[in-house]
Protein backbone atom coordinates (compact mmCIF):
# COMPACT_ATOMS: atom_id res chain seq x y z
CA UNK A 1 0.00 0.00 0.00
CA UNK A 2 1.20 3.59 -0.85
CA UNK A 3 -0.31 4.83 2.71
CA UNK A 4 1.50 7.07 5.17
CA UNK A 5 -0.17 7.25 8.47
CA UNK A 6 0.10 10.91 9.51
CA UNK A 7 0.63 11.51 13.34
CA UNK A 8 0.10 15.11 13.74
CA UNK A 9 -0.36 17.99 11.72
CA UNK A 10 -0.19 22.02 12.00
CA UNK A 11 -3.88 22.01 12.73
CA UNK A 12 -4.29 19.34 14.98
CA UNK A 13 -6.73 17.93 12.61
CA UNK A 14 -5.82 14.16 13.68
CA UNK A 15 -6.52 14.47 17.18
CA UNK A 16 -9.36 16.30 16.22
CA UNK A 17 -11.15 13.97 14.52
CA UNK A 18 -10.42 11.46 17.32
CA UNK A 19 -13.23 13.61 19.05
CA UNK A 20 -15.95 13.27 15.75
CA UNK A 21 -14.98 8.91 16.32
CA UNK A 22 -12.07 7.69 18.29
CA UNK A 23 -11.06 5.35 15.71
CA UNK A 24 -10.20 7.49 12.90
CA UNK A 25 -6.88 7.26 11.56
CA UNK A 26 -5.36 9.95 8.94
CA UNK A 27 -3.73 8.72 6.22
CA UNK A 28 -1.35 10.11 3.18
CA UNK A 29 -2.10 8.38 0.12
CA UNK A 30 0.85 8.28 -2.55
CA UNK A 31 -0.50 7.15 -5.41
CA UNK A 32 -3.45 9.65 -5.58
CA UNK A 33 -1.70 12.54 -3.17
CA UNK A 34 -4.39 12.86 -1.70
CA UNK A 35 -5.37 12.60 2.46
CA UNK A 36 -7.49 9.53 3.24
CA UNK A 37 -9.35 9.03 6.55
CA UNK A 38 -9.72 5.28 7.81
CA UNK A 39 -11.03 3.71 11.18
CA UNK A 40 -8.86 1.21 12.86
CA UNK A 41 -12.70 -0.53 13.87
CA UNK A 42 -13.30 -1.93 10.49
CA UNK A 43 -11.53 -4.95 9.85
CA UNK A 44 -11.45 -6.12 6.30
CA UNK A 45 -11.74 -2.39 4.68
CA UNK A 46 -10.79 0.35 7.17
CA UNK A 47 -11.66 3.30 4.50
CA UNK A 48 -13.70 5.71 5.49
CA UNK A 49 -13.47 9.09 2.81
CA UNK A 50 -11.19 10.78 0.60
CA UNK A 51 -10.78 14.21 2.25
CA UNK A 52 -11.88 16.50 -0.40
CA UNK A 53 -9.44 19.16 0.15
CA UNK A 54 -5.35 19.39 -0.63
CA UNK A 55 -4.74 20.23 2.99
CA UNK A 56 -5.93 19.06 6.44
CA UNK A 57 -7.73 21.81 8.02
CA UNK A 58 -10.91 22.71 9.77
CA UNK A 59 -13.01 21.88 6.62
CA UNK A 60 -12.12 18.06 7.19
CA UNK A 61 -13.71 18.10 10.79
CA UNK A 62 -16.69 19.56 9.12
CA UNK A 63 -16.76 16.93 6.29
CA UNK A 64 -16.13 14.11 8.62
CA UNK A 65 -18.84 14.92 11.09
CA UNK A 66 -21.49 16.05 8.09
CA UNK A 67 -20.73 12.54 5.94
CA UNK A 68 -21.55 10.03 9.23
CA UNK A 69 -23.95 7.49 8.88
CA UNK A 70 -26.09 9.35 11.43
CA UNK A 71 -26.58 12.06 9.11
CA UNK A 72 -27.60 10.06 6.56
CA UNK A 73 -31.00 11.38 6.57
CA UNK A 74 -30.53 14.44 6.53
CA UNK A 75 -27.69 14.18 3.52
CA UNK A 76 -30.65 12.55 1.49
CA UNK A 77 -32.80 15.38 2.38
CA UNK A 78 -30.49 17.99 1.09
CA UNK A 79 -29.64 16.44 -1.86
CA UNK A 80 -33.31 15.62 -2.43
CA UNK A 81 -33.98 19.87 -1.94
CA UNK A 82 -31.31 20.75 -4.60
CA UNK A 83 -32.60 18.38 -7.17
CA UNK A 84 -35.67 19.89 -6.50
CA UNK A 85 -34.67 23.07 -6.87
CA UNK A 86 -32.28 22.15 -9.87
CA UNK A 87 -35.89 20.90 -11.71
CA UNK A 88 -37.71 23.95 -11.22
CA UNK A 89 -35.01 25.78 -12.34
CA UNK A 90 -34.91 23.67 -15.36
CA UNK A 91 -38.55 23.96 -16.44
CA UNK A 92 -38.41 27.52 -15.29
CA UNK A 93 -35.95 27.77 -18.40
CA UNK A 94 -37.62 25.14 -20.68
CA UNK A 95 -40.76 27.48 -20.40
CA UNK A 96 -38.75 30.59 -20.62
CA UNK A 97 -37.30 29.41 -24.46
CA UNK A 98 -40.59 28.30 -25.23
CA UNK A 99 -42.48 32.09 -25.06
CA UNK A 100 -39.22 33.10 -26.77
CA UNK A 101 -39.68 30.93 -29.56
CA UNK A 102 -43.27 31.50 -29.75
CA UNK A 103 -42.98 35.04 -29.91
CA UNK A 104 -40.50 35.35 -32.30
């Protein structure tokens, strides 16, 4: 594996997430240079999420604690209100070309 287990950082962003779940483990991934957060719980995969950002900072607190299974719900939920709004915005369009086109 191309991981490096990172011990401490600038931030304190390791210990940090040790207080969102105590088994989270930061790691540097080589091939992809990206960070990687895993939990030392789950035996046959440990993976948990790609952090989405080039650096550890306070955003990867945020993104850990928003993407746990006990926010599932309300992840759906969100994603469910942009589609929604992504739609309307869509026919909002659709009809807006339409009485173009009609009026030309």
């Amino acid at each position: 594996m191309n991981l490096i287990k990172i011990i401490g950082d600038v931030f304190f962003i390791c210990q940090r997430l040790k207080e969102v779940d105590e088994s989270y483990e930061v790691y540097f991934n080589l091939s992809t240079k990206s960070y990687e957060v895993h939990s030392n719980k789950q035996q046959k995969n440990s993976y948990c999420f790609k952090v989405p950002y080039p650096i550890l900072d306070e955003r990867t607190i945020d993104y850990a604690i928003k993407t746990r299974a006990e926010n599932r719900d309300k992840i759906i939920e969100e994603i469910e209100l942009n589609n929604k709004l992504i739609e309307e915005k869509n026919i909002k369009n659709q009809v807006n070309l339409l009485k173009e086109a009609l009026c030309l």
